[in-house]
Protein backbone atom coordinates (compact mmCIF):
# COMPACT_ATOMS: atom_id res chain seq x y z
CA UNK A 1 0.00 0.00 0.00
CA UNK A 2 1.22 3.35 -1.05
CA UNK A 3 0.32 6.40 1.57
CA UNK A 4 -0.30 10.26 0.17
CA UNK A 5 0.51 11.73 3.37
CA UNK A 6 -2.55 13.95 4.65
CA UNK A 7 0.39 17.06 5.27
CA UNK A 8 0.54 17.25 1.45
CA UNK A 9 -1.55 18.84 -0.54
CA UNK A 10 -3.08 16.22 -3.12
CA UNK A 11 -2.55 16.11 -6.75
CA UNK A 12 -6.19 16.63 -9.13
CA UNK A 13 -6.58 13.01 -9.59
CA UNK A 14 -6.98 12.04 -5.96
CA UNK A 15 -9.94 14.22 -5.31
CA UNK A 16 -12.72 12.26 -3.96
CA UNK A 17 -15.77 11.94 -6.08
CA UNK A 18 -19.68 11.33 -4.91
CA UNK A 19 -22.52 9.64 -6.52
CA UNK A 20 -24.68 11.68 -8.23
CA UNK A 21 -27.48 13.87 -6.17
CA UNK A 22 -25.67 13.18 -3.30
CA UNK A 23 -24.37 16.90 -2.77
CA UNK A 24 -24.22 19.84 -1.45
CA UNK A 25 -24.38 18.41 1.92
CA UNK A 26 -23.42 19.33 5.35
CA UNK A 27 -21.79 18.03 8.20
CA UNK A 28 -21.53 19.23 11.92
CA UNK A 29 -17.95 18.44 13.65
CA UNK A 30 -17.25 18.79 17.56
CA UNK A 31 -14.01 18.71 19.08
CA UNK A 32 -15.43 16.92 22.31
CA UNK A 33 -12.75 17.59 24.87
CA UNK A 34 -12.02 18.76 28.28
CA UNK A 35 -12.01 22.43 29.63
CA UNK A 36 -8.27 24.00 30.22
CA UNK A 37 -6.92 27.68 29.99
CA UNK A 38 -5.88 27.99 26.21
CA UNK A 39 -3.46 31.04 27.04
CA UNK A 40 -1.60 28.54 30.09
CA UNK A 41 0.90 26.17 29.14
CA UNK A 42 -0.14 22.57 28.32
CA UNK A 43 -0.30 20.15 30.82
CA UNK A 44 -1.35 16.75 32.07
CA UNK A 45 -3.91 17.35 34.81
CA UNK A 46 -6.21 20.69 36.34
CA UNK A 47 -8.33 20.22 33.43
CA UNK A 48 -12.45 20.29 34.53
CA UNK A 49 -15.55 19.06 32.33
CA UNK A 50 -18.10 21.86 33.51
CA UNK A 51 -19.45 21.43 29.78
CA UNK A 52 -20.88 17.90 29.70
CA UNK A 53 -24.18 18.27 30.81
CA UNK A 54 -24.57 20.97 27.97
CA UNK A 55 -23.76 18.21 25.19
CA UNK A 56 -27.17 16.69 26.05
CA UNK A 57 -28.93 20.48 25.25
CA UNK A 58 -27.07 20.89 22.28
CA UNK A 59 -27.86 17.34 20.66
CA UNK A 60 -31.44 18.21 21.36
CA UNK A 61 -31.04 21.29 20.46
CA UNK A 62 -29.19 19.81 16.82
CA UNK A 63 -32.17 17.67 16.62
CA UNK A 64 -34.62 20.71 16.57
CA UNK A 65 -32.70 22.54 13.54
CA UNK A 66 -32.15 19.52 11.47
CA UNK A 67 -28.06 19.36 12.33
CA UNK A 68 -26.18 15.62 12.69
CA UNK A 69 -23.33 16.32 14.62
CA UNK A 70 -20.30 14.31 14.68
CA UNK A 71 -18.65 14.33 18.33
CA UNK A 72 -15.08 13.36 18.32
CA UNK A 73 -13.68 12.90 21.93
CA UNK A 74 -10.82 12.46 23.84
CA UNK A 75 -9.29 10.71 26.42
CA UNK A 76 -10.52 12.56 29.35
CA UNK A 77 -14.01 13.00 27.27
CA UNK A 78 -13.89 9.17 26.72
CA UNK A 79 -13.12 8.25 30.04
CA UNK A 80 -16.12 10.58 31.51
CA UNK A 81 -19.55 8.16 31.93
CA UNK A 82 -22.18 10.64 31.93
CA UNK A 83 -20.02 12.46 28.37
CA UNK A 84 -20.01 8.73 26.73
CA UNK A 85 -23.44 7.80 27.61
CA UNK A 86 -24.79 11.06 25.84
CA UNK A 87 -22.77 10.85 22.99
CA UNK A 88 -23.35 6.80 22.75
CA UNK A 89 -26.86 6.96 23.18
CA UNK A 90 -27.53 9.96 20.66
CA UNK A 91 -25.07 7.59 18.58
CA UNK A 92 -26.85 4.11 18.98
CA UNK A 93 -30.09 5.86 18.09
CA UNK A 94 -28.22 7.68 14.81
CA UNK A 95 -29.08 11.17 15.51
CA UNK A 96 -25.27 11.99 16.19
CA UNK A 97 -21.85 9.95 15.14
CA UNK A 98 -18.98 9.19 17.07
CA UNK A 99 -15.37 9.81 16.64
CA UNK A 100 -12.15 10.10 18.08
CA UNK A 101 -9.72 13.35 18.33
CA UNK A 102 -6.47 13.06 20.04
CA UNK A 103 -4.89 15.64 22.97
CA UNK A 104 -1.68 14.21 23.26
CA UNK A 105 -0.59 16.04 26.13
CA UNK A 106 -3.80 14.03 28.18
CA UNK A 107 -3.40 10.93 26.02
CA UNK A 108 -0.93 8.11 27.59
CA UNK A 109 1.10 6.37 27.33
CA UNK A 110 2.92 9.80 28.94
CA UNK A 111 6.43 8.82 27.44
CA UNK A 112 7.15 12.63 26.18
CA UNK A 113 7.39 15.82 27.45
CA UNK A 114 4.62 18.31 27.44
CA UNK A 115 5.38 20.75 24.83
CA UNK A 116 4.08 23.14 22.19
CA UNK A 117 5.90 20.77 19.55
CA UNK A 118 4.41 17.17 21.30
CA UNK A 119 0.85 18.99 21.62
CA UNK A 120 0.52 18.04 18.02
CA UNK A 121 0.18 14.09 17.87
CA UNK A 122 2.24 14.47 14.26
CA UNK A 123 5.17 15.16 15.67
CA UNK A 124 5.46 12.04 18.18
CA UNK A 125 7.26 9.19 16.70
CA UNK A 126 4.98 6.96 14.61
CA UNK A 127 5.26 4.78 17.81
CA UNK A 128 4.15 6.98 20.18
CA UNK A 129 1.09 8.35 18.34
CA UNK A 130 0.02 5.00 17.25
CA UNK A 131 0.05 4.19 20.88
CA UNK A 132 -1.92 6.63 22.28
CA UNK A 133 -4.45 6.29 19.57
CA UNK A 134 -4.45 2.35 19.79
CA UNK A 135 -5.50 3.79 23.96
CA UNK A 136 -8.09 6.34 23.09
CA UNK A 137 -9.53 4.12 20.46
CA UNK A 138 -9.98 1.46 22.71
CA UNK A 139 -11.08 3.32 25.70
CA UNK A 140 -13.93 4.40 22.99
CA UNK A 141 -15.12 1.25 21.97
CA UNK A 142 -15.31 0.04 25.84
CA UNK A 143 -17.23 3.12 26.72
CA UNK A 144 -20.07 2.65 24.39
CA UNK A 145 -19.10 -0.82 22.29
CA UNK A 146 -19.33 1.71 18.96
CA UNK A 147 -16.33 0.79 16.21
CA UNK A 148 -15.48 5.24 15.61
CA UNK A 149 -15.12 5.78 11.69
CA UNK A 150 -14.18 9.67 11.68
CA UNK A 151 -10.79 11.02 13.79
CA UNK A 152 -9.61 14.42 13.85
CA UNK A 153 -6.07 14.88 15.38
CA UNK A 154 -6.07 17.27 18.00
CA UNK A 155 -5.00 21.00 17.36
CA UNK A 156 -4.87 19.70 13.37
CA UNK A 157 -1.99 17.85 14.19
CA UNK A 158 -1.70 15.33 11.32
CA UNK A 159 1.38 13.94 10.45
CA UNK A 160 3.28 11.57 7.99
CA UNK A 161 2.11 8.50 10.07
CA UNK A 162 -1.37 9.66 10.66
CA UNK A 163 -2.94 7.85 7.86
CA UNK A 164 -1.26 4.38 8.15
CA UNK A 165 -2.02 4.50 12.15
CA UNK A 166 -6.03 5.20 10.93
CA UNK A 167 -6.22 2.89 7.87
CA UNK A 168 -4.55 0.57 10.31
CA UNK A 169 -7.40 0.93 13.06
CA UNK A 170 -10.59 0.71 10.57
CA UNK A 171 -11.40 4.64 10.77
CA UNK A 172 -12.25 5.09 7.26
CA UNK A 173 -12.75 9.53 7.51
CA UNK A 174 -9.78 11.89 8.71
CA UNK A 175 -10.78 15.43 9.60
CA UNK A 176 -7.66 16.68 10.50
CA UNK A 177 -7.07 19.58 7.29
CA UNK A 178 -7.90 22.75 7.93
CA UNK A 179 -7.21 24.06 4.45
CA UNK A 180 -5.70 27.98 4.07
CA UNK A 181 -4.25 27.67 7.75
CA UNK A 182 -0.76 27.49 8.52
CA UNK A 183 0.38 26.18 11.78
CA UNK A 184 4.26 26.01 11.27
CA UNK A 185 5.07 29.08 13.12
CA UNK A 186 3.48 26.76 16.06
CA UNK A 187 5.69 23.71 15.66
CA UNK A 188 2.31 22.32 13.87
CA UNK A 189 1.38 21.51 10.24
CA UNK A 190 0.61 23.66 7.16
CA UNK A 191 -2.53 23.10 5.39
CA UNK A 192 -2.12 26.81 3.26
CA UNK A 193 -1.73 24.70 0.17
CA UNK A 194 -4.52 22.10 0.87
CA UNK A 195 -8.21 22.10 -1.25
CA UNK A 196 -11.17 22.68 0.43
CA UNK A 197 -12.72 19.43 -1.77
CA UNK A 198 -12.43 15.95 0.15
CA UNK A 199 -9.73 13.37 -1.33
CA UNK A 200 -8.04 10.08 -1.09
CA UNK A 201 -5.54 9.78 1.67
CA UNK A 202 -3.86 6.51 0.42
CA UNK A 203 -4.35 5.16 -3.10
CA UNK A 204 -6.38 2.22 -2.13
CA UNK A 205 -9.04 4.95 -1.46
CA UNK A 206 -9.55 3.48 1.97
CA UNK A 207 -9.62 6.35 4.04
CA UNK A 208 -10.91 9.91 3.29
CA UNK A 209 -9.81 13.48 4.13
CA UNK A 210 -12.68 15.56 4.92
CA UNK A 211 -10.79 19.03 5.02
CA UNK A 212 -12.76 21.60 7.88
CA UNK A 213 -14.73 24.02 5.43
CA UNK A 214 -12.80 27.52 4.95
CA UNK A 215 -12.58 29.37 1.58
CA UNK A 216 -11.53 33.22 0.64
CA UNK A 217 -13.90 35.51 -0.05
CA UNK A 218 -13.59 39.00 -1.48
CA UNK A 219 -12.53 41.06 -5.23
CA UNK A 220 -9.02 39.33 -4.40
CA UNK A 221 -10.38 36.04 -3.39
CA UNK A 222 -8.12 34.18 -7.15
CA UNK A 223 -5.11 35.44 -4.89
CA UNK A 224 -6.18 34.50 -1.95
CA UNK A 225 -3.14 31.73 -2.10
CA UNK A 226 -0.18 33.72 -3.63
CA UNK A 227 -1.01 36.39 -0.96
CA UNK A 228 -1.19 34.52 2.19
CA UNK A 229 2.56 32.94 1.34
CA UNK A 230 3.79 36.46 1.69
CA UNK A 231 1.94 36.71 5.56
CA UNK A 232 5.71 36.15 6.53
CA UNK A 233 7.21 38.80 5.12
CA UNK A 234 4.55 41.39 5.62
CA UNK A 235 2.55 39.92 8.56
CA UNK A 236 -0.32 42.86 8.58
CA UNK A 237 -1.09 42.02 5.22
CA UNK A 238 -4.12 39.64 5.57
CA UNK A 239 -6.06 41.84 7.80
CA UNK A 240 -4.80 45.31 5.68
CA UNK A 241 -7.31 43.88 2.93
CA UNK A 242 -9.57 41.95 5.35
CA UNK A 243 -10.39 45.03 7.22
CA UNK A 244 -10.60 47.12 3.34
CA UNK A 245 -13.03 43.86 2.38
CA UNK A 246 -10.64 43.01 -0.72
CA UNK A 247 -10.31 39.64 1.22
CA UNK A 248 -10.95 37.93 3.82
CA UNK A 249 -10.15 34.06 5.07
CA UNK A 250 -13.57 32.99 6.48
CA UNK A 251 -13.51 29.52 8.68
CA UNK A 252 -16.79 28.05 8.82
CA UNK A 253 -17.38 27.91 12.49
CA UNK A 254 -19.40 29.87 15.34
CA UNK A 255 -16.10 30.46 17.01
CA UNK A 256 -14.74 34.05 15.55
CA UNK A 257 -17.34 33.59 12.62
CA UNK A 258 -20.06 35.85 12.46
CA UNK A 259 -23.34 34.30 10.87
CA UNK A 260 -23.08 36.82 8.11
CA UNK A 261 -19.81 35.74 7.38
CA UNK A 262 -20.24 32.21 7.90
CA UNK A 263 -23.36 32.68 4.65
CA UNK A 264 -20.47 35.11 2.75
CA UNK A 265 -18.34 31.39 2.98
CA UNK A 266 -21.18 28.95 2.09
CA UNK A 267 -21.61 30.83 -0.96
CA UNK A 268 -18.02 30.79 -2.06
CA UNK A 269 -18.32 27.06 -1.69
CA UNK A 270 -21.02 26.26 -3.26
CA UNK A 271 -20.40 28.64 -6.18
CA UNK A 272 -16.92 26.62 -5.84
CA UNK A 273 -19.07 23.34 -6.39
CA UNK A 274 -18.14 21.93 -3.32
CA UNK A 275 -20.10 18.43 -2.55
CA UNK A 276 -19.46 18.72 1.46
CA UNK A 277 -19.26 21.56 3.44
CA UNK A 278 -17.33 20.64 7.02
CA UNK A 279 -17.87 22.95 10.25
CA UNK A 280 -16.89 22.79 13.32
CA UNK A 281 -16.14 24.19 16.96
CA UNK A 282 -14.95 22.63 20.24
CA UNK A 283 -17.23 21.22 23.09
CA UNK A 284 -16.50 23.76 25.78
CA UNK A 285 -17.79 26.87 23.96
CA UNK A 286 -20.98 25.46 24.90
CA UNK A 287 -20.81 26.75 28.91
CA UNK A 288 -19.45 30.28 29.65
CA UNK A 289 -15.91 30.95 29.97
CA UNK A 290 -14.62 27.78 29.12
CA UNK A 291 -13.52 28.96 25.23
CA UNK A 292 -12.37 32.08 24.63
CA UNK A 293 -15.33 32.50 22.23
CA UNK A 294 -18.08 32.66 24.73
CA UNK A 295 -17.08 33.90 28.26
CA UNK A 296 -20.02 34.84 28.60
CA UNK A 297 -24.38 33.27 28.98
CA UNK A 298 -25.02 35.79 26.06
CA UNK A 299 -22.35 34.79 23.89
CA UNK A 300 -23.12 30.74 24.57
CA UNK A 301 -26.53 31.99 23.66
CA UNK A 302 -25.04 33.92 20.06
CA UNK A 303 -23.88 30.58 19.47
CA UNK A 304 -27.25 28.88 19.02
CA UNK A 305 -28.24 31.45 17.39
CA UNK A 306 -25.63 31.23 14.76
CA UNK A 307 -26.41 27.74 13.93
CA UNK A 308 -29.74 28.86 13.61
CA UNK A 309 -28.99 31.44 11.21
CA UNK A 310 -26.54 29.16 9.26
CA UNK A 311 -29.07 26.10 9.16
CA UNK A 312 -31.75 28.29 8.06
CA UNK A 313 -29.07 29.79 5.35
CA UNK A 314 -28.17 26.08 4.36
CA UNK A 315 -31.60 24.68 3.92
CA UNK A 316 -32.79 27.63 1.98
CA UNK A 317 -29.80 26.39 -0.26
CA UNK A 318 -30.50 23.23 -0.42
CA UNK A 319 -27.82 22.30 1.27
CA UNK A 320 -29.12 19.15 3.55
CA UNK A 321 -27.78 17.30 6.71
CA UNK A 322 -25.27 14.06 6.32
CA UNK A 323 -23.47 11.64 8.15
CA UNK A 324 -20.40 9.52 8.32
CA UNK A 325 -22.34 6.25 6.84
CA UNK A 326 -24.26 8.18 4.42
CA UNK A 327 -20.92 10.15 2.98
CA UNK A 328 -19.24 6.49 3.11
CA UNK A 329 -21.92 5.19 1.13
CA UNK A 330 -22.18 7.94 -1.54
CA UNK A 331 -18.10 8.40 -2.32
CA UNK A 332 -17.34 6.44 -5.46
CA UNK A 333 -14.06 4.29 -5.24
């Protein structure tokens, strides 16, 4: 078997293709994990799950606007009972999907130090990450006897073992791109290059990349590439034009995102002809001042209302609802 690593950006003729009248579809993602200060160093423990009794109101709440999300936990989510009986149950009755995401730093085996560089699981030896996923995906499958088929590595942390250690496992989605975004000046992975369309992440077509939804929109949006490889040399640059509206990088999450943004990006993408359009955000913005994105009861509450908006945005589009089996089913191999 023959990898194309998920780091580098693929060539035309692995792009993933659907069956016909499958598309444009969306799909919710959820980086389930634990509370901790984001501006703090990383570390192993004083971590808190406040949160998990609001995953139970939001799945309701997902249920109510037509959403599927997919939760992807980790180890101190997966190790939580009342967390994995939520999140099993909503899975077992298929109004939500289960994955995996892995925080290294709170994954063991502990065999590294805690570090800015090890907080991305694609920079441990191939050893080391394939251990603590072979741990998290384990402690899963105990927690709610459900096989996961969708990982996202933690922080976007792919790296050039990720997609043997998945293939290996049975997960047949990664989520880890996070196309237009470069980490490097993090220790972390560059994904400036990557397409926002889902491909092939070996040649057997046995597991698919599901890049997180984010597209350029503005006059300048054809250079939205050439000009974001010159952020290092003139660092302003980006938000010079973002805040002149010649362009503007928009993510396709509640977390930074206003709604009216958020509908700028869904149009780029489906004028783009894209099949899938990814969002996401993490667990913890759902209680207050757990995320820097909602410190606050009325900016938890802007949240909901954002995925109102955007739902209401996406069915008036056309756009409908999906899920890991039905995307599995409708990619052509």
């Amino acid at each position: 078997m023959s990898e194309i690593s998920i780091l580098d950006p693929p060539a035309n003729a692995d792009a993933a293709e659907f069956e016909a009248g499958f598309g444009p579809r969306v799909l919710l993602t959820i980086d389930t994990e634990e509370e901790f200060d984001w501006n703090a160093p990383f570390s192993r423990d004083g971590h808190t799950l406040k949160h998990i009794p609001k995953i139970a109101h939001f799945q309701s709440f997902c249920e109510g606007i037509g959403a599927h999300p997919v939760f992807l936990v980790d180890w101190p989510i997966a190790n939580d009972a009342q967390a994995m009986e939520i999140i099993g149950g909503a899975a077992k009755s298929k109004s939500a999907d289960l994955g995996m995401q892995l925080h290294p730093w709170v994954n063991p085996p502990f065999d590294e130090a805690v570090s800015d560089f090890n907080s991305y699981a694609g920079n441990l030896s191939p050893e080391l990450e394939a251990a603590k996923f072979e741990q998290l995906h384990a402690k899963v499958i105990e927690a709610t006897g459900i096989s996961p088929l969708i990982y996202r590595a933690g922080r976007y942390g792919a790296g050039r073992a990720t997609a043997s250690i998945l293939r290996n496992a049975g997960i047949a989605i990664d989520t880890s791109v996070r196309p237009l975004f470069d980490y490097t000046a993090q220790h972390g992975p560059d994904f400036s290059r990557h397409p926002a369309q889902a491909y092939w992440a070996d040649r057997e077509r046995s597991l698919l990349e599901l890049p997180i939804t984010s597209v350029y929109w503005g006059v300048l949006r054809e250079l939205g590439r050439p000009l974001q490889a010159l952020e290092s040399k003139a660092p302003s640059l980006l938000g010079a034009l973002a805040n002149l509206g010649l362009l503007q990088r928009i993510a396709l999450t509640p977390e930074g995102v206003t709604a009216e943004e958020a509908i700028r990006g869904i149009d780029i993408a489906l004028d783009d002809g894209l099949d899938l359009i990814v969002l996401s955000f993490h667990s913890p913005t759902l209680e207050p001042g757990c995320t820097p994105y909602a410190k606050t009861q009325a900016q938890v509450d802007a949240i909901y209302d954002w995925f109102r908006t955007v739902y209401a945005y996406l069915d008036r589009r056309g756009v409908k609802s999906t899920n890991v089996a039905e995307i599995l089913a409708s990619v052509k191999k």
